[in-house]
C-alpha atoms as a PDB file:
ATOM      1  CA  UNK A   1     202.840   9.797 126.977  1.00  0.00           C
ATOM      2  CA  UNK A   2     203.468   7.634 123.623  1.00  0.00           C
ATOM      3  CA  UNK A   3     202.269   3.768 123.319  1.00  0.00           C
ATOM      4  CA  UNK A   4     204.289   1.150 124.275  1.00  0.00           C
ATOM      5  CA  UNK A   5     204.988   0.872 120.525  1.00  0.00           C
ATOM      6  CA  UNK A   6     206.574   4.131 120.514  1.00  0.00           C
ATOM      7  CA  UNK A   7     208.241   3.214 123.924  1.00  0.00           C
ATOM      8  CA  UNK A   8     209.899   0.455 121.770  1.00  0.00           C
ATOM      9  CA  UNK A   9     210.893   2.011 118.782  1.00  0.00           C
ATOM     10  CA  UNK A  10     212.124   5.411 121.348  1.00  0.00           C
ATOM     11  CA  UNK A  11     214.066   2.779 123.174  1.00  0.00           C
ATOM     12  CA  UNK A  12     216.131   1.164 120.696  1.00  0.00           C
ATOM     13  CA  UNK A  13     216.472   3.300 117.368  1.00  0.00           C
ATOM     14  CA  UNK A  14     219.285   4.815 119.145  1.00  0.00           C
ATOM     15  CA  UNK A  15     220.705   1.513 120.464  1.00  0.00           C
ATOM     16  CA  UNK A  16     221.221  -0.388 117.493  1.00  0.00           C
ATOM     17  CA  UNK A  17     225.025  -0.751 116.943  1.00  0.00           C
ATOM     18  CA  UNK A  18     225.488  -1.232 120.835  1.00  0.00           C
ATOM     19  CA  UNK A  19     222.994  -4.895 120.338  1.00  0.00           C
ATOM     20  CA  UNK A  20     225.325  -5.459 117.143  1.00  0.00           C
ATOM     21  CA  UNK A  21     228.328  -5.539 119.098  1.00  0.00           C
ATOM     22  CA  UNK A  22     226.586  -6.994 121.953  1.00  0.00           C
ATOM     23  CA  UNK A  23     228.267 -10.136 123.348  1.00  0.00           C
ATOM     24  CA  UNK A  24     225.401 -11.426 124.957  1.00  0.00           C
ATOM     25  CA  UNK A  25     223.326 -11.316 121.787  1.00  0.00           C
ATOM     26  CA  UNK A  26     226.083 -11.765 119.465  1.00  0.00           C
ATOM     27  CA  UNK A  27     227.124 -15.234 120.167  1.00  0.00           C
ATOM     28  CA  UNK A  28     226.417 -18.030 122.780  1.00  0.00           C
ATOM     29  CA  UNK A  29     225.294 -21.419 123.074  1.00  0.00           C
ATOM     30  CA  UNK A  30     221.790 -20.680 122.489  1.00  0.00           C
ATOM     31  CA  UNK A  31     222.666 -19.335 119.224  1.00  0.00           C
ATOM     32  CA  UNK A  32     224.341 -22.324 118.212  1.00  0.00           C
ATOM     33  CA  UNK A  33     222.093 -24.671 119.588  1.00  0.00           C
ATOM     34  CA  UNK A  34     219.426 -22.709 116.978  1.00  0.00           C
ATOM     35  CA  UNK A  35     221.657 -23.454 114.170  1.00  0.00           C
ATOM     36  CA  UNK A  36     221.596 -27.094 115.079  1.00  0.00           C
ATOM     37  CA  UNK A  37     218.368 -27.743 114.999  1.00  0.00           C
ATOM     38  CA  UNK A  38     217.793 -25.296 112.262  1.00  0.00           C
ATOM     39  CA  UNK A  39     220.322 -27.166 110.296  1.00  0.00           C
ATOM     40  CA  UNK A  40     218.414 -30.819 110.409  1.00  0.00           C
ATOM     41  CA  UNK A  41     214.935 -29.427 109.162  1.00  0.00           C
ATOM     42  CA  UNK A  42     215.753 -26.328 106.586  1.00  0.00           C
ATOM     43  CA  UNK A  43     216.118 -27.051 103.050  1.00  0.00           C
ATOM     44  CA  UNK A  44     218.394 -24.703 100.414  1.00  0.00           C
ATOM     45  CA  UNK A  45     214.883 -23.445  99.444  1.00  0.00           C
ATOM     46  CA  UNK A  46     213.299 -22.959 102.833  1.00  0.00           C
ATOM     47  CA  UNK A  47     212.156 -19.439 103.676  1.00  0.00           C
ATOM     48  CA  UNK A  48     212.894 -18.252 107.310  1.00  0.00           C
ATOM     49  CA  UNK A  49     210.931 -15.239 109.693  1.00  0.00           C
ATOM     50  CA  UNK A  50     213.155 -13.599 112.342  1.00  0.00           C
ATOM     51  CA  UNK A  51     210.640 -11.911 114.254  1.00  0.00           C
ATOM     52  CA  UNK A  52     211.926  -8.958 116.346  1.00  0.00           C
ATOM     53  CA  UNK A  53     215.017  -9.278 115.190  1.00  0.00           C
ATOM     54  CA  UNK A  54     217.056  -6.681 116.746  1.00  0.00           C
ATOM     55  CA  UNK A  55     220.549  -6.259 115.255  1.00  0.00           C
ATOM     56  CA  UNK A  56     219.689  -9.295 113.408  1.00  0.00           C
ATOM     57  CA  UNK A  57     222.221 -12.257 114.728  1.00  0.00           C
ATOM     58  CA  UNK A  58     219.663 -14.964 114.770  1.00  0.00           C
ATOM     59  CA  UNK A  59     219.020 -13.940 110.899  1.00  0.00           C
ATOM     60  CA  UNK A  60     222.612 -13.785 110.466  1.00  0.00           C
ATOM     61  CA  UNK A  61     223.134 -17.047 111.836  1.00  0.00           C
ATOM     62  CA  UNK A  62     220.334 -19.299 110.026  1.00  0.00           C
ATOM     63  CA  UNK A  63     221.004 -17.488 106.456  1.00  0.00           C
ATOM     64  CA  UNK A  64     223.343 -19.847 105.588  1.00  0.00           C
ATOM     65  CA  UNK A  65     220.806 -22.529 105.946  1.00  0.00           C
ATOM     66  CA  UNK A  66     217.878 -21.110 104.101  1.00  0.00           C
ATOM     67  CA  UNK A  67     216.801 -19.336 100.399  1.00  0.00           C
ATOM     68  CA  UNK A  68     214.956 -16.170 102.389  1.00  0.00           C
ATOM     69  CA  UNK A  69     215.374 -14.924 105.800  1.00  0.00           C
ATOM     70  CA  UNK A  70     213.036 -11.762 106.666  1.00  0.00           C
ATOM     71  CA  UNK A  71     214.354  -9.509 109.514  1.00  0.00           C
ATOM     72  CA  UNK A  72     211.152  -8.235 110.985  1.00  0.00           C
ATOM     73  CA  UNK A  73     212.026  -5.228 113.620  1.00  0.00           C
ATOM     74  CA  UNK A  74     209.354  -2.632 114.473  1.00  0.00           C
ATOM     75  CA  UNK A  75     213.089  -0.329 115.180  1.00  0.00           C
ATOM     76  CA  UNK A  76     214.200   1.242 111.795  1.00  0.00           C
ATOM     77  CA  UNK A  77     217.292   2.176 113.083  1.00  0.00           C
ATOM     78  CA  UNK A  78     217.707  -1.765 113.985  1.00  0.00           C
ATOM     79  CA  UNK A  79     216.925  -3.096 110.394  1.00  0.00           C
ATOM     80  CA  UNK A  80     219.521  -0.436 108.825  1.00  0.00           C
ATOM     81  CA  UNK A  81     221.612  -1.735 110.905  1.00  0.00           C
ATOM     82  CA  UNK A  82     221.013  -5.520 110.022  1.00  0.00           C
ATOM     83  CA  UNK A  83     221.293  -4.636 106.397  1.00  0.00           C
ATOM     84  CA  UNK A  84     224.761  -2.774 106.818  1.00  0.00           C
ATOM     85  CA  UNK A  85     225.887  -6.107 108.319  1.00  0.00           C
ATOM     86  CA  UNK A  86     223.796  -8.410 105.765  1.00  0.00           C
ATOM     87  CA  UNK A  87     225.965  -6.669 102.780  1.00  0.00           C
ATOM     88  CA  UNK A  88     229.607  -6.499 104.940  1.00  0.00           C
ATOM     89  CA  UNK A  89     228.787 -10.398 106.069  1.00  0.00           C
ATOM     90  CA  UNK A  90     227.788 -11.360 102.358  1.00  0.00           C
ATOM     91  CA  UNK A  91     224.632 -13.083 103.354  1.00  0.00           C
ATOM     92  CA  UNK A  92     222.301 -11.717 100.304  1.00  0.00           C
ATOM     93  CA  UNK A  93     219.337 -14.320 101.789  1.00  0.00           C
ATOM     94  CA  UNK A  94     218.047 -11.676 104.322  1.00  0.00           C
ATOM     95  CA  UNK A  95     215.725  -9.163 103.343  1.00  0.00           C
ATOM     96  CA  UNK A  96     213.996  -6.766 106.460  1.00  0.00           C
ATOM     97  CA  UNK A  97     210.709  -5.870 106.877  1.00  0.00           C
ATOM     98  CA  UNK A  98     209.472  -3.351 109.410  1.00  0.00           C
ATOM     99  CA  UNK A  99     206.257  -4.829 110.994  1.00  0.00           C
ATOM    100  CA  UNK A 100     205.120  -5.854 114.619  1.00  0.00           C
ATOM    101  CA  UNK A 101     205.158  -9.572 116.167  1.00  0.00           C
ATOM    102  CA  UNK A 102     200.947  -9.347 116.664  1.00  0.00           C
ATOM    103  CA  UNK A 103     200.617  -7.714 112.940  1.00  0.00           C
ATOM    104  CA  UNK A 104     203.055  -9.676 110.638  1.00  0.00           C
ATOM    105  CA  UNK A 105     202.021  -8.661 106.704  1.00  0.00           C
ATOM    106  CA  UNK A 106     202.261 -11.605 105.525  1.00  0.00           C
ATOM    107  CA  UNK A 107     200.194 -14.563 103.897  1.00  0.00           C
ATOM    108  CA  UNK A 108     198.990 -17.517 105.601  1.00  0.00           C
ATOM    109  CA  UNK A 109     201.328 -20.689 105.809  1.00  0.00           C
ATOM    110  CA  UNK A 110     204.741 -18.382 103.868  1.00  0.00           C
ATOM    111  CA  UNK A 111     207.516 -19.866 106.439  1.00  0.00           C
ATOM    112  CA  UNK A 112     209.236 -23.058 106.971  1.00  0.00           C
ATOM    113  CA  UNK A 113     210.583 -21.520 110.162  1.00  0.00           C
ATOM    114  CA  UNK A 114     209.133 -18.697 112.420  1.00  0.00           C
ATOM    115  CA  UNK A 115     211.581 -17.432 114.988  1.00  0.00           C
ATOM    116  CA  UNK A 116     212.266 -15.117 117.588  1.00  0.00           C
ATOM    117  CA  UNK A 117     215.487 -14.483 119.654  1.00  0.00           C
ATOM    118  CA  UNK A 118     215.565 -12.287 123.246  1.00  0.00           C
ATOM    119  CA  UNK A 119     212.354 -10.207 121.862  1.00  0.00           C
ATOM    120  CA  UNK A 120     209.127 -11.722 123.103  1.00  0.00           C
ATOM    121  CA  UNK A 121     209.665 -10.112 126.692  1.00  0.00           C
ATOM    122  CA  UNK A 122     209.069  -6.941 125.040  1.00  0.00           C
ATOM    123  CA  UNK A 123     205.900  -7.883 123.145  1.00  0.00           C
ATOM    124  CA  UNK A 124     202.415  -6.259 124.389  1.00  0.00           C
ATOM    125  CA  UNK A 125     200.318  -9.062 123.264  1.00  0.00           C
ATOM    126  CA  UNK A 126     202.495 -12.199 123.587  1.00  0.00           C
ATOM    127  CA  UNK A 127     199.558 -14.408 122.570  1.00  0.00           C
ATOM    128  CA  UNK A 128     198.275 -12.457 119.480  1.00  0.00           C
ATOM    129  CA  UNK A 129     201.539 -12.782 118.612  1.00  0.00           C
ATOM    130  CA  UNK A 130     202.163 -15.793 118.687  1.00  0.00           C
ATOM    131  CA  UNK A 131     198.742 -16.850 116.893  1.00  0.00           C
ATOM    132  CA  UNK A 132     200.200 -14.963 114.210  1.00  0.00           C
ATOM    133  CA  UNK A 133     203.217 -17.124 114.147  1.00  0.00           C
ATOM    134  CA  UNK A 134     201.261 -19.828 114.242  1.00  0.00           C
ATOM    135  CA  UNK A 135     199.238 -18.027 110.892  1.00  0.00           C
ATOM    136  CA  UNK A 136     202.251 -17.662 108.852  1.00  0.00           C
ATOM    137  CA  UNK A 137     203.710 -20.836 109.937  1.00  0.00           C
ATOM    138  CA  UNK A 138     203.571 -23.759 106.367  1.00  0.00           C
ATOM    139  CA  UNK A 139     201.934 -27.169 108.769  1.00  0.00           C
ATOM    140  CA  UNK A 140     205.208 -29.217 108.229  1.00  0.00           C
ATOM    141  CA  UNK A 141     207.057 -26.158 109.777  1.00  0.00           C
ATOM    142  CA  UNK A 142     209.029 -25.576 112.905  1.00  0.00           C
ATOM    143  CA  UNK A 143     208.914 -22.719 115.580  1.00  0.00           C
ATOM    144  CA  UNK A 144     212.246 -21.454 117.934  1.00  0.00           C
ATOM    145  CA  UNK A 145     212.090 -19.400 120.423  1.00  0.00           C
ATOM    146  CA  UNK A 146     214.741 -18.571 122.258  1.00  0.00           C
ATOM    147  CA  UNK A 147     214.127 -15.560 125.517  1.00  0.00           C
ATOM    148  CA  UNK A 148     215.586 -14.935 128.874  1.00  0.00           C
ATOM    149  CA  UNK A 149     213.159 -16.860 131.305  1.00  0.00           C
ATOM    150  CA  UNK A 150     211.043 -15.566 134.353  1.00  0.00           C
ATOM    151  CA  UNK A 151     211.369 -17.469 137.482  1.00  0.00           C
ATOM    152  CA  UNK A 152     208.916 -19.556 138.958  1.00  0.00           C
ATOM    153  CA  UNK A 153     209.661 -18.376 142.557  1.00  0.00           C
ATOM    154  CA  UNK A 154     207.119 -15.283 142.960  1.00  0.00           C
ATOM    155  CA  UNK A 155     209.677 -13.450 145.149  1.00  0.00           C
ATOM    156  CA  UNK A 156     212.884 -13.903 142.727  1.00  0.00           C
ATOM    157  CA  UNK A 157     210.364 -13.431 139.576  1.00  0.00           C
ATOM    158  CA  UNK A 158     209.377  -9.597 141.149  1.00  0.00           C
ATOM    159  CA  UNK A 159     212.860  -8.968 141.452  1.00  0.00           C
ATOM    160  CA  UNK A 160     214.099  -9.481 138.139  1.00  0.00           C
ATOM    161  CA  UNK A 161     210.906  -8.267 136.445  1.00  0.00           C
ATOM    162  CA  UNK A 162     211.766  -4.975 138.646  1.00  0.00           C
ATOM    163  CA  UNK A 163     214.995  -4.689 137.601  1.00  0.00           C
ATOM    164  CA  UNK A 164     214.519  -5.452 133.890  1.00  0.00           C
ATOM    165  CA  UNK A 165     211.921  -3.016 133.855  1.00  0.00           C
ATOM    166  CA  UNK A 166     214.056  -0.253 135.404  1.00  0.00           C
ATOM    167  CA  UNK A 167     216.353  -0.732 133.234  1.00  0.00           C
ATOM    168  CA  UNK A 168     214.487  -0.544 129.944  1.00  0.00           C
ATOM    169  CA  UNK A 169     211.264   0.872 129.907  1.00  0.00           C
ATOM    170  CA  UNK A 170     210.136  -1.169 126.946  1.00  0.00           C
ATOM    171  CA  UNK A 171     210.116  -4.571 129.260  1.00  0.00           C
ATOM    172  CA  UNK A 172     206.662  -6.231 129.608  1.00  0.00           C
ATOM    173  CA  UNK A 173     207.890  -9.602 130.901  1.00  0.00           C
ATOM    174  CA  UNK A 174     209.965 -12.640 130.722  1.00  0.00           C
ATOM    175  CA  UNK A 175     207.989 -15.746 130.850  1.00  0.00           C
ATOM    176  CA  UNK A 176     208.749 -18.750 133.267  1.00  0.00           C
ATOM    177  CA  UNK A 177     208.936 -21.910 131.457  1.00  0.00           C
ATOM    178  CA  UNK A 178     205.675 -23.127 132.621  1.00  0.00           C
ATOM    179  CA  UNK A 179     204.149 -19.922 130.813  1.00  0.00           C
ATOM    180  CA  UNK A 180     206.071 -20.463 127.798  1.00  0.00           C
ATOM    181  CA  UNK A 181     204.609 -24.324 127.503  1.00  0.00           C
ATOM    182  CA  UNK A 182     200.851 -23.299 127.933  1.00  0.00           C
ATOM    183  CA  UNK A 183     201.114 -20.013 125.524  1.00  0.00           C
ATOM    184  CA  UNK A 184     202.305 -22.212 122.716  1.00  0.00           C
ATOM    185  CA  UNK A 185     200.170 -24.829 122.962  1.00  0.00           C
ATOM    186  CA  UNK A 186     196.907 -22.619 123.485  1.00  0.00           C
ATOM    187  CA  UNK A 187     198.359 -20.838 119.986  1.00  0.00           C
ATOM    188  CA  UNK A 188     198.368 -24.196 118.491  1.00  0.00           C
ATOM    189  CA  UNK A 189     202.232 -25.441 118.708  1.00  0.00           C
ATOM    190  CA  UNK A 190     203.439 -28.809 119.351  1.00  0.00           C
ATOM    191  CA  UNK A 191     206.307 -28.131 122.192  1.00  0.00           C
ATOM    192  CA  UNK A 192     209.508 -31.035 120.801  1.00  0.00           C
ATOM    193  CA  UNK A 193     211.868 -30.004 123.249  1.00  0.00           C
ATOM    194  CA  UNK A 194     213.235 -27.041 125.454  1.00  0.00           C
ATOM    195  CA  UNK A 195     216.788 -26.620 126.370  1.00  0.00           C
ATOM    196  CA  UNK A 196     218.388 -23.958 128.929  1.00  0.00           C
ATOM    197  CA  UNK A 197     221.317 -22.261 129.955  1.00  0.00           C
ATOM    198  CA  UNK A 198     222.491 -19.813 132.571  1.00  0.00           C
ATOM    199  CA  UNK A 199     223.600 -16.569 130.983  1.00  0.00           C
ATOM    200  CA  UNK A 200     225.901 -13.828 133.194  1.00  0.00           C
ATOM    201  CA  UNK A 201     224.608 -10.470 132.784  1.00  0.00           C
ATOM    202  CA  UNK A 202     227.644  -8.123 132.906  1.00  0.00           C
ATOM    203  CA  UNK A 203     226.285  -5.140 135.012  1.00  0.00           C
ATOM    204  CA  UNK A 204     228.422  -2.199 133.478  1.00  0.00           C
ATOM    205  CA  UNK A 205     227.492  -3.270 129.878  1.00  0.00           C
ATOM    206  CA  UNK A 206     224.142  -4.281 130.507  1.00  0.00           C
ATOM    207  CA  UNK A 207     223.166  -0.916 131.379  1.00  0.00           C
ATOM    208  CA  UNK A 208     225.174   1.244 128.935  1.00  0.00           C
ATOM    209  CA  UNK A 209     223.680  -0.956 126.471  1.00  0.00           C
ATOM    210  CA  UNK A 210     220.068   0.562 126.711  1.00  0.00           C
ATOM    211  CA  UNK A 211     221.424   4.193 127.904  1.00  0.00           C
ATOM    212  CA  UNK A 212     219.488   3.909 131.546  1.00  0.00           C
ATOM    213  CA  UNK A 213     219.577   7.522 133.243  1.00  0.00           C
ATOM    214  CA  UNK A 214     221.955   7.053 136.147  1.00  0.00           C
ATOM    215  CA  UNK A 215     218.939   7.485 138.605  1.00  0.00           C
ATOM    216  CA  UNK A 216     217.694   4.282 137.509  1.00  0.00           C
ATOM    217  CA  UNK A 217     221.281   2.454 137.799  1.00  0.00           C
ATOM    218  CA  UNK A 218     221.002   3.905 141.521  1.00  0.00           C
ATOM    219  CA  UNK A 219     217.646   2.168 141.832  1.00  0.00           C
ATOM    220  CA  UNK A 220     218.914  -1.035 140.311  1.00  0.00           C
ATOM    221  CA  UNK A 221     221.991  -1.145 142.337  1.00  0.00           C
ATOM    222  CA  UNK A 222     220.244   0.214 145.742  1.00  0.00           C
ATOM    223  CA  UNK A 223     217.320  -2.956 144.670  1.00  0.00           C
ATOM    224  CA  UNK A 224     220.483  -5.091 144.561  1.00  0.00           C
ATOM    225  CA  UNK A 225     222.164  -4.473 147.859  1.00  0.00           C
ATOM    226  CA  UNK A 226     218.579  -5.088 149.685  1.00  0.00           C
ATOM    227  CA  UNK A 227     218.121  -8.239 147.860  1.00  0.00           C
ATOM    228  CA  UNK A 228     217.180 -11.140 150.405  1.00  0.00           C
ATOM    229  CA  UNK A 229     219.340 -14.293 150.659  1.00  0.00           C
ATOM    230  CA  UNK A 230     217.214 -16.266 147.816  1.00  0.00           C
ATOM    231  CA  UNK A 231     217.500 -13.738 145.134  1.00  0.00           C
ATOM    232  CA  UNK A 232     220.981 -13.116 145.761  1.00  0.00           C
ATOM    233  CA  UNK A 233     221.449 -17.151 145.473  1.00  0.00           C
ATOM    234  CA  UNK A 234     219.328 -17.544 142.350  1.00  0.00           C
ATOM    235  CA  UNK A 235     220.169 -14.983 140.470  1.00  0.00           C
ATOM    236  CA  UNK A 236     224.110 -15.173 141.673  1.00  0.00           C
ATOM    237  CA  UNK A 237     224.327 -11.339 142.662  1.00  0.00           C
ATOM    238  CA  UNK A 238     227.657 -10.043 142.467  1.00  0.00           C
ATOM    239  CA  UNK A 239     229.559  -7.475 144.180  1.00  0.00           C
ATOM    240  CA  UNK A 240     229.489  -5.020 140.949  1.00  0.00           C
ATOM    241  CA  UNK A 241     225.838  -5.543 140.187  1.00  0.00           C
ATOM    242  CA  UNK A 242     226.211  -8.332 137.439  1.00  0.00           C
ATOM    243  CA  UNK A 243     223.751 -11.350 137.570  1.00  0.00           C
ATOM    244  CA  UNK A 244     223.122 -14.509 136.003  1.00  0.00           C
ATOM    245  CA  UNK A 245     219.654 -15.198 134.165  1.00  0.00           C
ATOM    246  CA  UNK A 246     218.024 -18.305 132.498  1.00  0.00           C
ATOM    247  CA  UNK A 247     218.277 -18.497 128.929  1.00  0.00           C
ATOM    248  CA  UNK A 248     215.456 -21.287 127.479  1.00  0.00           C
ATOM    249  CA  UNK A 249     214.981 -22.297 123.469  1.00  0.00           C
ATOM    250  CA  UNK A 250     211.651 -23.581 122.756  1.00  0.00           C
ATOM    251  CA  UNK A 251     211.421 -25.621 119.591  1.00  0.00           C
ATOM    252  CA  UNK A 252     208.221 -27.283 118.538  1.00  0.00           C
ATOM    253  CA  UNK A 253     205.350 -27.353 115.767  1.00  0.00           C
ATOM    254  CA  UNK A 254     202.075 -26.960 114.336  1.00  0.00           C
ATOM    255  CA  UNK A 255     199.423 -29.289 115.952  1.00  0.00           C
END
């Protein structure tokens, strides 16, 4: 049995051009709503940290914005993938690094904006983490995260935690918006304003995206059709097994 590192890195080496093509990840108003705010604080020179990066579209999205934008990924697969589409999108600002959110090897107070985009729910030790955002983080800088959100409702909360985790083995949890507000203020961040939006999971895609063994589909889908009357309403089951979530964007700074 490997670590949940290894769990990680087994999980989505093999998965990297299906989260570059991804529709969910690739685009949505999220990802422009980063850009916007992104765009009123960076300067030409600024120097940008994508933490967990994935097939990099966060990276790919602020480059434009910023001198430097490091792609950190513990996947290798996923960073030779973000530097294939780096070069073919001509955005020579982003440079990867393969690191960890809770180990980043870099000096104190190197970014003008630390970031993270649909990763943190994957992350062992969210709040080591994030005190090492906090670390690399210049005091006049900005923080954006951006994560599909727990629920606050215990009963709707196990279910999608369940299901997420059946699905991808390399889950650890999404964090209710509550949770999100008190783990980045104990790490020492200023919370400026939250947004959120309801994103439809597309069942079919959603699982071929991570490979999940067709026993764990059945689970899912068997999970699904027991569902009781309030998870079905908030999470919008549908006949096929899609669902909608809660995307939120957290954007603050240092205290």
């Amino acid at each position: 049995m490997g670590t949940h590192s290894e769990t990680v890195q087994n999980q989505f080496d093999p998965r990297a051009e299906a989260y570059l093509t991804s529709a969910v990840h690739a685009a949505g108003p999220d990802l422009r709503a980063a850009v916007e705010r992104a765009r009123a604080v960076l300067q030409p020179s600024s120097q940008v940290l994508d933490v967990g990066t994935g097939a990099g579209h966060l990276s790919f999205a602020l480059a434009p914005l910023a001198a430097r934008v490091v792609a950190l990924d513990p996947s290798p697969a996923m960073l030779a993938t973000v530097r294939r589409a780096a070069a073919a999108r001509a955005l020579p600002q982003i440079e990867t690094c393969e690191g960890a959110a809770d180990a980043l090897p870099f000096p104190a107070a190197s970014f003008d904006l630390v970031s993270t985009r649909y990763s943190a729910h994957h992350w062992l030790n969210l709040p080591a983490a994030l005190a090492q955002l906090r670390r690399v983080v210049k005091p006049d800088g900005f923080i954006l995260v951006i994560d599909v959100l727990g629920e606050e409702q215990p009963l709707v909360d196990t279910f999608l935690q369940a299901i997420e985790l059946f699905r991808d083995t390399s889950h650890v949890r999404d964090r209710s918006i509550p949770e999100w507000q008190a783990l980045l203020g104990d790490a020492g961040f200023e919370r400026l304003e939250h947004s959120l939006w309801n994103t439809r999971i597309e069942f079919a895609t959603w699982a071929q995206r991570m490979r999940t063994p067709q026993a764990l589909v059945t689970a899912i889908r068997m999970l699904q059709s027991s569902a009781s009357a309030e998870v079905q309403r908030a999470l919008n089951l549908e006949a096929d097994g899609s669902f909608t979530v809660r995307t939120g964007l957290f954007w603050g700074r240092p205290q």
